[in-house]
C-alpha atoms as a PDB file:
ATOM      1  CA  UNK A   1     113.269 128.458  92.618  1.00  0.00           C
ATOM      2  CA  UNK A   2     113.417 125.971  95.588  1.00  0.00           C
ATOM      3  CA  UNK A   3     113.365 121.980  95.361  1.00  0.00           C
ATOM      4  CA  UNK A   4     110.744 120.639  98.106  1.00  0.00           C
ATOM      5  CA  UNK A   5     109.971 117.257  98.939  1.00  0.00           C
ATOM      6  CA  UNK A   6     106.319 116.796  99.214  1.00  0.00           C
ATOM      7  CA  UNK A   7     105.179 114.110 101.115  1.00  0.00           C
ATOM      8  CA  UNK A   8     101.249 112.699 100.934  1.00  0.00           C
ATOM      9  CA  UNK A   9      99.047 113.887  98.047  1.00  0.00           C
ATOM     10  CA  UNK A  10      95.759 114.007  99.784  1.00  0.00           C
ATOM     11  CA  UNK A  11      93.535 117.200  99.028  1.00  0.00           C
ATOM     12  CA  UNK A  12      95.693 119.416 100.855  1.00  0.00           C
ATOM     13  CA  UNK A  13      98.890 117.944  99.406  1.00  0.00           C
ATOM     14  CA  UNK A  14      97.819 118.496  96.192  1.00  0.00           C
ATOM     15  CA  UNK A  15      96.614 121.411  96.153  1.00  0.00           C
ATOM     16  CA  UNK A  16      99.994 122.361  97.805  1.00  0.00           C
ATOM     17  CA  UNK A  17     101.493 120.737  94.383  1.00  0.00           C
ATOM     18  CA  UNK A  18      99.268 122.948  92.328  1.00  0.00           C
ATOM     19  CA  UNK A  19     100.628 126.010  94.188  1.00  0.00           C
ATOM     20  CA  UNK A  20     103.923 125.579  94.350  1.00  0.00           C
ATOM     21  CA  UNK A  21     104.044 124.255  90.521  1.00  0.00           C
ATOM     22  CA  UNK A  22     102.914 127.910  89.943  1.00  0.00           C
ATOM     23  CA  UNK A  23     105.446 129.399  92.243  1.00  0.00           C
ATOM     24  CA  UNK A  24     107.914 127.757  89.634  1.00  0.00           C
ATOM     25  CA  UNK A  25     109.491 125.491  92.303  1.00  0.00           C
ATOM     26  CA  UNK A  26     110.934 121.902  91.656  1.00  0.00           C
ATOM     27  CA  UNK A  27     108.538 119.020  93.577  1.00  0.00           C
ATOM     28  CA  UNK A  28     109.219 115.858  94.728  1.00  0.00           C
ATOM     29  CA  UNK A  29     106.136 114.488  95.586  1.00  0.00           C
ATOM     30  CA  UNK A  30     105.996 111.301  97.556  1.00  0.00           C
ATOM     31  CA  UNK A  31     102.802 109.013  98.583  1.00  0.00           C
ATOM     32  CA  UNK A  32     101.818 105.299  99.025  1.00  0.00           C
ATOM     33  CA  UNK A  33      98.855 105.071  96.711  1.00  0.00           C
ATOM     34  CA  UNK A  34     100.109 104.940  93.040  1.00  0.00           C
ATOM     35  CA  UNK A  35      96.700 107.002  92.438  1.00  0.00           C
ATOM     36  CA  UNK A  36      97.514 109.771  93.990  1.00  0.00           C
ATOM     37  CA  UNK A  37     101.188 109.572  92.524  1.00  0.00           C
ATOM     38  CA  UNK A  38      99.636 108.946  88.789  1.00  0.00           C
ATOM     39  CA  UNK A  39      97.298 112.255  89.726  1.00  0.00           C
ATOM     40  CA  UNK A  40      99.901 114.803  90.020  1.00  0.00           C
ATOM     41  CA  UNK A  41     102.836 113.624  87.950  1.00  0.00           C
ATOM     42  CA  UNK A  42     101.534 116.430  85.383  1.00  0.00           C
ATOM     43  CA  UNK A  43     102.158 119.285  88.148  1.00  0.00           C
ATOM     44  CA  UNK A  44     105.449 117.675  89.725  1.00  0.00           C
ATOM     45  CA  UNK A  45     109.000 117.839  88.595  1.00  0.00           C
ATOM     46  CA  UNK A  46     108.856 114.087  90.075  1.00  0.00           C
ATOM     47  CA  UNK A  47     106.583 111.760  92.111  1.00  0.00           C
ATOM     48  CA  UNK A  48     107.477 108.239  93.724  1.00  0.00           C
ATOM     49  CA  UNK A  49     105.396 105.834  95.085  1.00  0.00           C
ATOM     50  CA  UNK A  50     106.423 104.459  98.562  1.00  0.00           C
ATOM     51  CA  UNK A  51     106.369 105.312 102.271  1.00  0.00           C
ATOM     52  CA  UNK A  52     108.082 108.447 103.919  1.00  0.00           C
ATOM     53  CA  UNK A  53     108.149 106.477 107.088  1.00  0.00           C
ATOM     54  CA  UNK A  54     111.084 104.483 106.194  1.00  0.00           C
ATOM     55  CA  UNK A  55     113.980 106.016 106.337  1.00  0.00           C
ATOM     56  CA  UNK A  56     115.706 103.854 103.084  1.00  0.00           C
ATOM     57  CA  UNK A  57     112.952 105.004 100.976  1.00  0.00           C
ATOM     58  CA  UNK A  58     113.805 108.453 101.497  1.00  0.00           C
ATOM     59  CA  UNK A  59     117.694 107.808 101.995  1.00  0.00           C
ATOM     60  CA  UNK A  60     117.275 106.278  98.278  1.00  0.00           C
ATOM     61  CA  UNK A  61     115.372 109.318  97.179  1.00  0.00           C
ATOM     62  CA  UNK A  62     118.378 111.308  98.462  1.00  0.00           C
ATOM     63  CA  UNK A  63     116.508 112.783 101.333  1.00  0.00           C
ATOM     64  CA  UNK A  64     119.545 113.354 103.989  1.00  0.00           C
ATOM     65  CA  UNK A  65     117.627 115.118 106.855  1.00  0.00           C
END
């Protein structure tokens, strides 16, 4: 099992969610519309609303790289 940060839950990011929820991994998903967040949080291990583009977002997310 692998933790992955998953950023933008469009059609392809969730159905990236999906598959990886059935790989058994851990997902952090991450996306700006709290619709998209709301959508998945039943596949995800966790999902935040906010933008990957800023770098204390993802610093407070504990995102180091």
């Amino acid at each position: 099992m692998k933790s992955i940060l998953l950023i933008g839950l469009g059609r392809f990011g969730r159905h990236i969610a999906e598959e990886l929820n059935k790989l058994g991994h851990e997902v952090m998903a991450v996306d700006e519309n709290e619709e998209r967040v709301n959508a998945v949080l039943n596949i995800v291990t966790n999902a935040q609303i906010g933008d990957s583009t800023n770098a204390e977002f993802l610093e407070a997310l504990g995102v180091r790289n």
